[in-house]
C-alpha atoms as a PDB file:
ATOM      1  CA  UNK A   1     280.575 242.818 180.118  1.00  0.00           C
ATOM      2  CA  UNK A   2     278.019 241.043 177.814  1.00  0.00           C
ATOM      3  CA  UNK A   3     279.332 242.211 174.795  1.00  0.00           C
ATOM      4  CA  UNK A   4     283.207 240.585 175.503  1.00  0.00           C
ATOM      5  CA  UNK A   5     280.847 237.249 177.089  1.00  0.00           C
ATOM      6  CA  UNK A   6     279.069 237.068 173.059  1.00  0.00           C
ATOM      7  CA  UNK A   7     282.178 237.994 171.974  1.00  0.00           C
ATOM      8  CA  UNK A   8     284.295 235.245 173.575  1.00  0.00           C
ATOM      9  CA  UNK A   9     281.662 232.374 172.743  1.00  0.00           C
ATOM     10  CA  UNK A  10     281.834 233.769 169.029  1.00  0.00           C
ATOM     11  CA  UNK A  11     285.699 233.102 169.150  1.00  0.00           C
ATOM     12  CA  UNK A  12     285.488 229.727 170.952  1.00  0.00           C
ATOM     13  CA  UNK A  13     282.897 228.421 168.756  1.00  0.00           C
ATOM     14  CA  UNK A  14     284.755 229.407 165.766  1.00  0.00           C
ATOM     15  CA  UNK A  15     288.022 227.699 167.484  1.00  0.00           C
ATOM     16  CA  UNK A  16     285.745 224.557 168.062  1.00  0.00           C
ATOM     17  CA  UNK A  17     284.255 224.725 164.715  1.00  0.00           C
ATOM     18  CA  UNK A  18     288.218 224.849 162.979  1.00  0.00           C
ATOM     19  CA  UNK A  19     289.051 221.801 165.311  1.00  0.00           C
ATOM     20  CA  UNK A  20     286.063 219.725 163.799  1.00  0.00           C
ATOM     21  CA  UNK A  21     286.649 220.943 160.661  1.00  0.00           C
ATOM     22  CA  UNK A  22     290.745 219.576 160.920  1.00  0.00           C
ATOM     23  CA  UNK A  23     289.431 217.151 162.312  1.00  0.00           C
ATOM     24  CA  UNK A  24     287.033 215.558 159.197  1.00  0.00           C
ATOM     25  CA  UNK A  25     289.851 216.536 156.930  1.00  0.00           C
ATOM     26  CA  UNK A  26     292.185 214.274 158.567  1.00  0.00           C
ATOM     27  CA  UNK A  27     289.501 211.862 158.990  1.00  0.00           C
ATOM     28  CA  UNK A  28     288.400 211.510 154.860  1.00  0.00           C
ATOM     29  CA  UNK A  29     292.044 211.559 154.031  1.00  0.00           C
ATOM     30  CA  UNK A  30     292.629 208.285 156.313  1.00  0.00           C
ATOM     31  CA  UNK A  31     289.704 206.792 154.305  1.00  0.00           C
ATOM     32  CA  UNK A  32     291.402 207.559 151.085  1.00  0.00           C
ATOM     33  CA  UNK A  33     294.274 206.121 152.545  1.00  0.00           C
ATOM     34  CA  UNK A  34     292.671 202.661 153.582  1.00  0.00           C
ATOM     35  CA  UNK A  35     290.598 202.470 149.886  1.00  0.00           C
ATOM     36  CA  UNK A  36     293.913 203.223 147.857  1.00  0.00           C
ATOM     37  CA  UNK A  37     295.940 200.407 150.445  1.00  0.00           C
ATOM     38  CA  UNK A  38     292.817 197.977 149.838  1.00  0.00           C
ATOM     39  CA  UNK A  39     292.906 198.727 146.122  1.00  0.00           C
ATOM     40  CA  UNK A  40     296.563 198.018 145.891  1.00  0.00           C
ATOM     41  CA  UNK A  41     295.873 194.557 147.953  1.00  0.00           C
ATOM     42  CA  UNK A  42     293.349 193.592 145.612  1.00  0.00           C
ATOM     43  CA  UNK A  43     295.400 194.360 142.472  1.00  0.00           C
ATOM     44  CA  UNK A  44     298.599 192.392 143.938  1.00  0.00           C
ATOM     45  CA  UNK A  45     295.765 189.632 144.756  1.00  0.00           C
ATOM     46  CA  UNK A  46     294.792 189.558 141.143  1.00  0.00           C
ATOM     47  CA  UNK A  47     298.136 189.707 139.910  1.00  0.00           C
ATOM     48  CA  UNK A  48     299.374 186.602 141.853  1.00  0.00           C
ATOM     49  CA  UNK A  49     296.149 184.789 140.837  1.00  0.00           C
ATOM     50  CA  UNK A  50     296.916 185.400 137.279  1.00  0.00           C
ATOM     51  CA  UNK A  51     300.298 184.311 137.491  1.00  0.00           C
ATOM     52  CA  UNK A  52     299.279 181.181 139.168  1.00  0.00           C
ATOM     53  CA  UNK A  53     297.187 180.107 136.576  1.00  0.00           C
ATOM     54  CA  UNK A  54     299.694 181.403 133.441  1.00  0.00           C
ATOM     55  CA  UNK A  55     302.380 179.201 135.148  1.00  0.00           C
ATOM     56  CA  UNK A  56     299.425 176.201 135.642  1.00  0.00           C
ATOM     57  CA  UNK A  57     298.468 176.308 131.751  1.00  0.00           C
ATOM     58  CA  UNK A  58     301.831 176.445 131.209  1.00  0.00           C
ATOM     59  CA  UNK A  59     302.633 173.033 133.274  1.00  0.00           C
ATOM     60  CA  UNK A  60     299.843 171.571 131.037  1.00  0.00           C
ATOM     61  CA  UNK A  61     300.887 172.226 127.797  1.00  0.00           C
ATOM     62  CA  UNK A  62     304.933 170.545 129.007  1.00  0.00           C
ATOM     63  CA  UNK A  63     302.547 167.242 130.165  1.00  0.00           C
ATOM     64  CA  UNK A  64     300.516 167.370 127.238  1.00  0.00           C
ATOM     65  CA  UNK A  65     303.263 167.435 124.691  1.00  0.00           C
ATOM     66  CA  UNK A  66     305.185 164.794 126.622  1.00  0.00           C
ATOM     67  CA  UNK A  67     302.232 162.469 126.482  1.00  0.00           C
ATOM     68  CA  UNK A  68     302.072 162.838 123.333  1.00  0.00           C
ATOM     69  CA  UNK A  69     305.414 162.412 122.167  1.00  0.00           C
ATOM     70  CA  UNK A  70     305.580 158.828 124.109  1.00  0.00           C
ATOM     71  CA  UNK A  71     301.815 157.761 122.311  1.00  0.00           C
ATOM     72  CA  UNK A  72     303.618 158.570 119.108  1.00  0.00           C
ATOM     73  CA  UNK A  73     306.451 156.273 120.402  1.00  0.00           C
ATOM     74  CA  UNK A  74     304.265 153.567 121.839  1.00  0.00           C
ATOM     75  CA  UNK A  75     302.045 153.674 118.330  1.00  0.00           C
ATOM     76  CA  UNK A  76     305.479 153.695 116.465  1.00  0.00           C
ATOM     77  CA  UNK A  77     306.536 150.368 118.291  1.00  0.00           C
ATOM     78  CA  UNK A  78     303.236 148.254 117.783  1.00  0.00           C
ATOM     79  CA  UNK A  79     302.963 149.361 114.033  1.00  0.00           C
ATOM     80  CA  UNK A  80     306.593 147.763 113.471  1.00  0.00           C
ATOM     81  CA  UNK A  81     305.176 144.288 115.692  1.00  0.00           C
ATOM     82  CA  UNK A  82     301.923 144.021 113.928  1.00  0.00           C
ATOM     83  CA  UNK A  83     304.617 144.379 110.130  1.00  0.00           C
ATOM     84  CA  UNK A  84     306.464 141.666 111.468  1.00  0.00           C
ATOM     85  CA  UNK A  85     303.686 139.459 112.446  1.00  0.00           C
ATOM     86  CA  UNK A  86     301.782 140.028 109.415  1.00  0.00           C
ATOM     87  CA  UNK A  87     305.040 139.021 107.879  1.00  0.00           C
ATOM     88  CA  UNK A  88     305.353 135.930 109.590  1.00  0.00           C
ATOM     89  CA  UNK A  89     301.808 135.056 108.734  1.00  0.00           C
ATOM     90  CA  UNK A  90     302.418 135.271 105.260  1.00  0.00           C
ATOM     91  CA  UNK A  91     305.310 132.985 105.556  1.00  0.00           C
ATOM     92  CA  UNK A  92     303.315 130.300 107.413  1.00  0.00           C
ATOM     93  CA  UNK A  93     300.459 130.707 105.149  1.00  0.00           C
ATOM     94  CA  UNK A  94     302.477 130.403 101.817  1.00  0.00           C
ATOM     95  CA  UNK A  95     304.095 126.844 103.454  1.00  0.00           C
ATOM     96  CA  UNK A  96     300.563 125.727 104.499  1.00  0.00           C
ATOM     97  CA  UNK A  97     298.969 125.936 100.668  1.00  0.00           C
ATOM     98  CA  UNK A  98     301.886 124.502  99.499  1.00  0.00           C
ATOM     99  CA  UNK A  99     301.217 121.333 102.348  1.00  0.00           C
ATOM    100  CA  UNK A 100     297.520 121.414 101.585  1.00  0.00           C
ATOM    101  CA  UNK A 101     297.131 121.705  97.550  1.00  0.00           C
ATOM    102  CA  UNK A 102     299.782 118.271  97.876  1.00  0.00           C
ATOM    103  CA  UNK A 103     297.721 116.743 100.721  1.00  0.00           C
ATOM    104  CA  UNK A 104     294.243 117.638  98.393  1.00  0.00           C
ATOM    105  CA  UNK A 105     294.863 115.664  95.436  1.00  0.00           C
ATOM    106  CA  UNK A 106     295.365 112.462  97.883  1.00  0.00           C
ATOM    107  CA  UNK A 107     292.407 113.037  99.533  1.00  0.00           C
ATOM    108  CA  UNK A 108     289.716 113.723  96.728  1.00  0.00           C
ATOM    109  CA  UNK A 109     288.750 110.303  96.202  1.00  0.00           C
ATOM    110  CA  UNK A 110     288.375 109.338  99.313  1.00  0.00           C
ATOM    111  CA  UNK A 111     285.789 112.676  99.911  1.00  0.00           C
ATOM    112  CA  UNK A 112     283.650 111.394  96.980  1.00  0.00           C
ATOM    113  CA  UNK A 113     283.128 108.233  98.746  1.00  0.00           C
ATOM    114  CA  UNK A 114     282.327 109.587 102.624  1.00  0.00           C
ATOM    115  CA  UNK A 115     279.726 112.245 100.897  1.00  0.00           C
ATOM    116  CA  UNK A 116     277.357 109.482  99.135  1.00  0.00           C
ATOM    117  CA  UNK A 117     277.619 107.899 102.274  1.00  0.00           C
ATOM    118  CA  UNK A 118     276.655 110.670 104.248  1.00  0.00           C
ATOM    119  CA  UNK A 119     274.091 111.926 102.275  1.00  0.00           C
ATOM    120  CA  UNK A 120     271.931 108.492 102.662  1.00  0.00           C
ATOM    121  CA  UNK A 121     272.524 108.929 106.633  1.00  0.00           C
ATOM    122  CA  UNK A 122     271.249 112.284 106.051  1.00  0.00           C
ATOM    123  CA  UNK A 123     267.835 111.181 104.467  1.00  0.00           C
ATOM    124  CA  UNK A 124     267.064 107.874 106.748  1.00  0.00           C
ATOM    125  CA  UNK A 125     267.955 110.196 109.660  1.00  0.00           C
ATOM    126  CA  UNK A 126     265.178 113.095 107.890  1.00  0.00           C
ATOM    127  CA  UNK A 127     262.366 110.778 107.827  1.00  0.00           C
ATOM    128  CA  UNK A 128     262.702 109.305 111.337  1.00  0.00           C
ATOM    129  CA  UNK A 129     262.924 112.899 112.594  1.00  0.00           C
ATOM    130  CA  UNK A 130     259.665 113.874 110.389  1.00  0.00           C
ATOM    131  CA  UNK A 131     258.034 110.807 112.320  1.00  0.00           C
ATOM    132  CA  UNK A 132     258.955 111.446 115.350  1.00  0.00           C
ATOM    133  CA  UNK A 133     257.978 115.382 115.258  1.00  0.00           C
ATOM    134  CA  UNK A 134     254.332 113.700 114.166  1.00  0.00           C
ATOM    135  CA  UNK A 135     254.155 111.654 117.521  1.00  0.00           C
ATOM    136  CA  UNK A 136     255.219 114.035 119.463  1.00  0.00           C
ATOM    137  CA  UNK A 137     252.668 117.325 118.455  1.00  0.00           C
ATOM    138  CA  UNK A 138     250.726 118.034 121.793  1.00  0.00           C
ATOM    139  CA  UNK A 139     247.265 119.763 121.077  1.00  0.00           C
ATOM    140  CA  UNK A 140     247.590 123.140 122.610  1.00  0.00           C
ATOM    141  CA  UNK A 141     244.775 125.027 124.784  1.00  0.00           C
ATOM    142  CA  UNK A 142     242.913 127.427 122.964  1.00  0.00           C
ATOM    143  CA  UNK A 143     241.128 130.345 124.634  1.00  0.00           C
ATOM    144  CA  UNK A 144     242.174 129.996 128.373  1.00  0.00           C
ATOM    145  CA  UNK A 145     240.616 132.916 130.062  1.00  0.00           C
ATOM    146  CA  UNK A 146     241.965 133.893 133.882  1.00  0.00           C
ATOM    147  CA  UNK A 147     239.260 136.097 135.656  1.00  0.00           C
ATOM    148  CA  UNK A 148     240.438 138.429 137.821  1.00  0.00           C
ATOM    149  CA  UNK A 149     238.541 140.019 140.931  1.00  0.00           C
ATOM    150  CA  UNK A 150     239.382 143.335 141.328  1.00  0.00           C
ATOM    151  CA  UNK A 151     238.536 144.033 145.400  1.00  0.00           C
ATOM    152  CA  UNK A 152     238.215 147.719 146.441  1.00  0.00           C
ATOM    153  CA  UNK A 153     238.675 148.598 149.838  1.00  0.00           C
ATOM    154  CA  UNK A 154     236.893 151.278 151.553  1.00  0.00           C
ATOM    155  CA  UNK A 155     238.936 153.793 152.985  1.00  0.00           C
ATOM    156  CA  UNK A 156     237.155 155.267 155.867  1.00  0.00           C
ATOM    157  CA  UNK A 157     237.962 159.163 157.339  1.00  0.00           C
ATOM    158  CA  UNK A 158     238.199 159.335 160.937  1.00  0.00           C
ATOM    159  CA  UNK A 159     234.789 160.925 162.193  1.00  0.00           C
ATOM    160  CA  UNK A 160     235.496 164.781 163.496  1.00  0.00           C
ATOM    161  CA  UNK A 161     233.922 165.411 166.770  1.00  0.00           C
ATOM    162  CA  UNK A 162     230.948 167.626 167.101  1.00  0.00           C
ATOM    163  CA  UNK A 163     231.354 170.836 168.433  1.00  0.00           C
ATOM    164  CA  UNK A 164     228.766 172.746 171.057  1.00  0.00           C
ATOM    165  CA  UNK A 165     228.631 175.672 172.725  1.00  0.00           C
ATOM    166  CA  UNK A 166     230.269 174.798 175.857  1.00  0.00           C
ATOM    167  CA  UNK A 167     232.788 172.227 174.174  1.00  0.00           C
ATOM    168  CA  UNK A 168     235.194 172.606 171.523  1.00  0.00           C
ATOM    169  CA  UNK A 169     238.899 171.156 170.586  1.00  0.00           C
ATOM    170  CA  UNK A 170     240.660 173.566 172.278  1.00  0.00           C
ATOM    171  CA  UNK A 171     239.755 175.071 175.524  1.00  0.00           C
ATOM    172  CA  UNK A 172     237.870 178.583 175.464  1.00  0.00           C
ATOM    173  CA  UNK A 173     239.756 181.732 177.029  1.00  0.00           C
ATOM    174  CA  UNK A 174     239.252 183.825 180.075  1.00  0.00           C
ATOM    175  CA  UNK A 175     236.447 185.347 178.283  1.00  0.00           C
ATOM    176  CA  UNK A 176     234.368 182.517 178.189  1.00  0.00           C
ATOM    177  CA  UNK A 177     233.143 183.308 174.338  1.00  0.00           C
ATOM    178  CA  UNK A 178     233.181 182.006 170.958  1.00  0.00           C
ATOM    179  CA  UNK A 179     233.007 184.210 167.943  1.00  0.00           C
ATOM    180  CA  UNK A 180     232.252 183.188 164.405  1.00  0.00           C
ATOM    181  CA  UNK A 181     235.510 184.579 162.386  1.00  0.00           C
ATOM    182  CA  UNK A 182     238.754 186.377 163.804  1.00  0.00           C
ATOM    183  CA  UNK A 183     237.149 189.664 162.994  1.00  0.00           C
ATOM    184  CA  UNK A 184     234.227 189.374 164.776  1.00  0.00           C
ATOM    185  CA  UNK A 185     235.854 188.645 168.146  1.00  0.00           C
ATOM    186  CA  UNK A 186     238.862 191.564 166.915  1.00  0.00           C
ATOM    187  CA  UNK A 187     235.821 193.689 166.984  1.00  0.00           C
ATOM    188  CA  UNK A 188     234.388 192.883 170.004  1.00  0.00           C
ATOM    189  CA  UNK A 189     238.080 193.011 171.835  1.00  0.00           C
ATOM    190  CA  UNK A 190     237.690 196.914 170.539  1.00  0.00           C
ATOM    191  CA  UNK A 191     233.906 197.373 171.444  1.00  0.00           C
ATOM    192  CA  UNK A 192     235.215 196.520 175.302  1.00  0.00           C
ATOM    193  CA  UNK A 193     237.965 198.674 175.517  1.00  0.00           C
ATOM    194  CA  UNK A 194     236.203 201.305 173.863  1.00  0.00           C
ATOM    195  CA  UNK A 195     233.133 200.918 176.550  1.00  0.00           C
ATOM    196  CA  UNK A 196     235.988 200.871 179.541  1.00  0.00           C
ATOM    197  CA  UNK A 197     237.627 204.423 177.966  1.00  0.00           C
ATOM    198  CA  UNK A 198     234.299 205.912 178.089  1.00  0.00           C
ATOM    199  CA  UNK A 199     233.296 204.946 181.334  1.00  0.00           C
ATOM    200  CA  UNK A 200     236.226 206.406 182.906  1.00  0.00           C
ATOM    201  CA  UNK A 201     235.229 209.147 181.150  1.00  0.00           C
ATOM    202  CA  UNK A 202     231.793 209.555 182.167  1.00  0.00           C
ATOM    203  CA  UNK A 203     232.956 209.235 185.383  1.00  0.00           C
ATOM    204  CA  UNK A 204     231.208 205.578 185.581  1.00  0.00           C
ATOM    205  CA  UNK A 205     234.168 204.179 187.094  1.00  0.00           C
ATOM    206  CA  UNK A 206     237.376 204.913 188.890  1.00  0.00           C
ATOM    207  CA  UNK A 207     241.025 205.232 187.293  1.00  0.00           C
ATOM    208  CA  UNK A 208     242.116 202.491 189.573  1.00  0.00           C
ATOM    209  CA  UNK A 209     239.277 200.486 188.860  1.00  0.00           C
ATOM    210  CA  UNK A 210     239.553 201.182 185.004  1.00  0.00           C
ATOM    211  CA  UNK A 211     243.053 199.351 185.458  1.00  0.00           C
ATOM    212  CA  UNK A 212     241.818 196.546 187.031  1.00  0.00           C
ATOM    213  CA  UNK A 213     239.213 195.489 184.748  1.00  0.00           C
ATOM    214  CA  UNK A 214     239.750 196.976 181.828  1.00  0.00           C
ATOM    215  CA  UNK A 215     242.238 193.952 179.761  1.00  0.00           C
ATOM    216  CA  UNK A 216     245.843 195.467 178.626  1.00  0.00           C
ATOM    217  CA  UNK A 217     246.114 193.024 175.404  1.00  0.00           C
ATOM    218  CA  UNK A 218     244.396 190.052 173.968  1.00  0.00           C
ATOM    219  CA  UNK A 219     245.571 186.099 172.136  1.00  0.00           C
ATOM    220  CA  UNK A 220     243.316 184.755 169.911  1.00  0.00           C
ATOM    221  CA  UNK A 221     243.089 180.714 168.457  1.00  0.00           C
ATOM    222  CA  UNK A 222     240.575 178.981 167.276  1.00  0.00           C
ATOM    223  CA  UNK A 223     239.150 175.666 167.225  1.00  0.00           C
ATOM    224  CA  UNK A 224     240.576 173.098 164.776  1.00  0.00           C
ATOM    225  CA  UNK A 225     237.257 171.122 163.875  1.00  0.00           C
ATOM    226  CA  UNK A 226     234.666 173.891 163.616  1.00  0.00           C
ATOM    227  CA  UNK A 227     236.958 176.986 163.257  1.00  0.00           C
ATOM    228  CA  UNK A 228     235.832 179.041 165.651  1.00  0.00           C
ATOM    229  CA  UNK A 229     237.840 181.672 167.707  1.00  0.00           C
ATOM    230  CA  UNK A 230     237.867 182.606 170.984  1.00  0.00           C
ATOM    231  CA  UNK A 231     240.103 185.316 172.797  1.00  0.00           C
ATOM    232  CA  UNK A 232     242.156 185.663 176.023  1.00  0.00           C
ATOM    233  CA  UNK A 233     242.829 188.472 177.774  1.00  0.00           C
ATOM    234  CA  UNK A 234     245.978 190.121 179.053  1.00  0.00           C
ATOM    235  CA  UNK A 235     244.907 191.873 182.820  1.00  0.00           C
ATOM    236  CA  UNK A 236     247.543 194.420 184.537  1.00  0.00           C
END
């Protein structure tokens, strides 16, 4: 009877081992499945990306062209009104000289007279001017010096209050004690729970009373203005 008991448990563990064994087959083949489906989507993504942008560049380049062709236009049209202005200049400038060289020989004689009369307006007008600038010259101060005070103010640090043993910035913890740096009072935290293990090994104290006094945990801060720490215990 034992040996058809092994015997069956051989067979159904190989049956249960086939199952599994189906069953990751089936199970990697749905993964290739979802990569090859995910691949695809990506590809078709990039695809349609690609085409968006061919057909955007393309859009450009019809805009660009167009803009051009109308500047080419538009610089085509101002290049024919600037001709015919420059044209019409001409025109107006030829009947001008014509109008001035008769209008010149009339008027020479009459410029020779107005310059030698403006030319002795010129000179009484130079020598009042000269006498004038004389009167009004204004001696000018030399050497003005402006002092300045420079005042420099004090800037006074708020005093930091004393510390003493009973009174600090912060408030002490439940064990009433002050330590020097973070590692001494780390040590000391270690020194008590050490002394509590071996008393309840001794046989000193109690297991009850072991977990009454011994602490379970500790927080530690210290004071801002002398930077000391103290440390609180946590009690079960």
């Amino acid at each position: 009877m034992k040996n058809k008991v092994i015997i069956i448990t051989i067979i159904m563990c190989l049956i249960v081992g086939l199952c599994v064994g189906i069953q990751v087959i089936r199970n990697k083949k749905n993964v290739e499945n979802i990569e090859v489906v995910e691949e695809n989507m990506i590809n078709e993504n990039d695809i349609a990306q690609s085409e968006e942008i061919i057909e955007n560049t393309e859009i450009k380049e019809v805009i660009d062209e167009e803009k051009q062709v109308s500047e080419q236009v538009e610089l085509k049209e101002e290049s024919k009104i600037e001709i015919q202005q420059k044209q019409e200049k001409v025109v107006t400038n030829q009947n001008t000289t014509q109008v001035k060289n008769n209008n010149d020989n009339t008027k020479k004689e009459v410029v020779t007279e107005k310059v030698k009369e403006e030319t002795k307006v010129n000179t009484e007008n130079k020598s009042t001017q000269v006498q004038e600038q004389n009167v009004n010259k204004v001696p000018e101060n030399i050497g003005t010096k402006v002092e300045t005070i420079e005042t420099k103010k004090e800037v006074k640090e708020p005093e930091k209050p004393k510390c003493t043993d009973t009174k600090h910035g912060v408030g002490v913890g439940n064990s009433n004690k002050w330590f020097n740096s973070y590692n001494e009072a780390l040590s000391y935290y270690d020194n008590l729970i050490l002394g509590y293990s071996n008393k309840v090994h001794n046989g000193e104290i109690t297991f009850e009373e072991y977990n009454k006094q011994c602490p379970c945990g500790y927080e530690i801060w210290s004071c801002q203005y002398c930077g000391k720490w103290t440390l609180n215990y946590y009690m079960r």
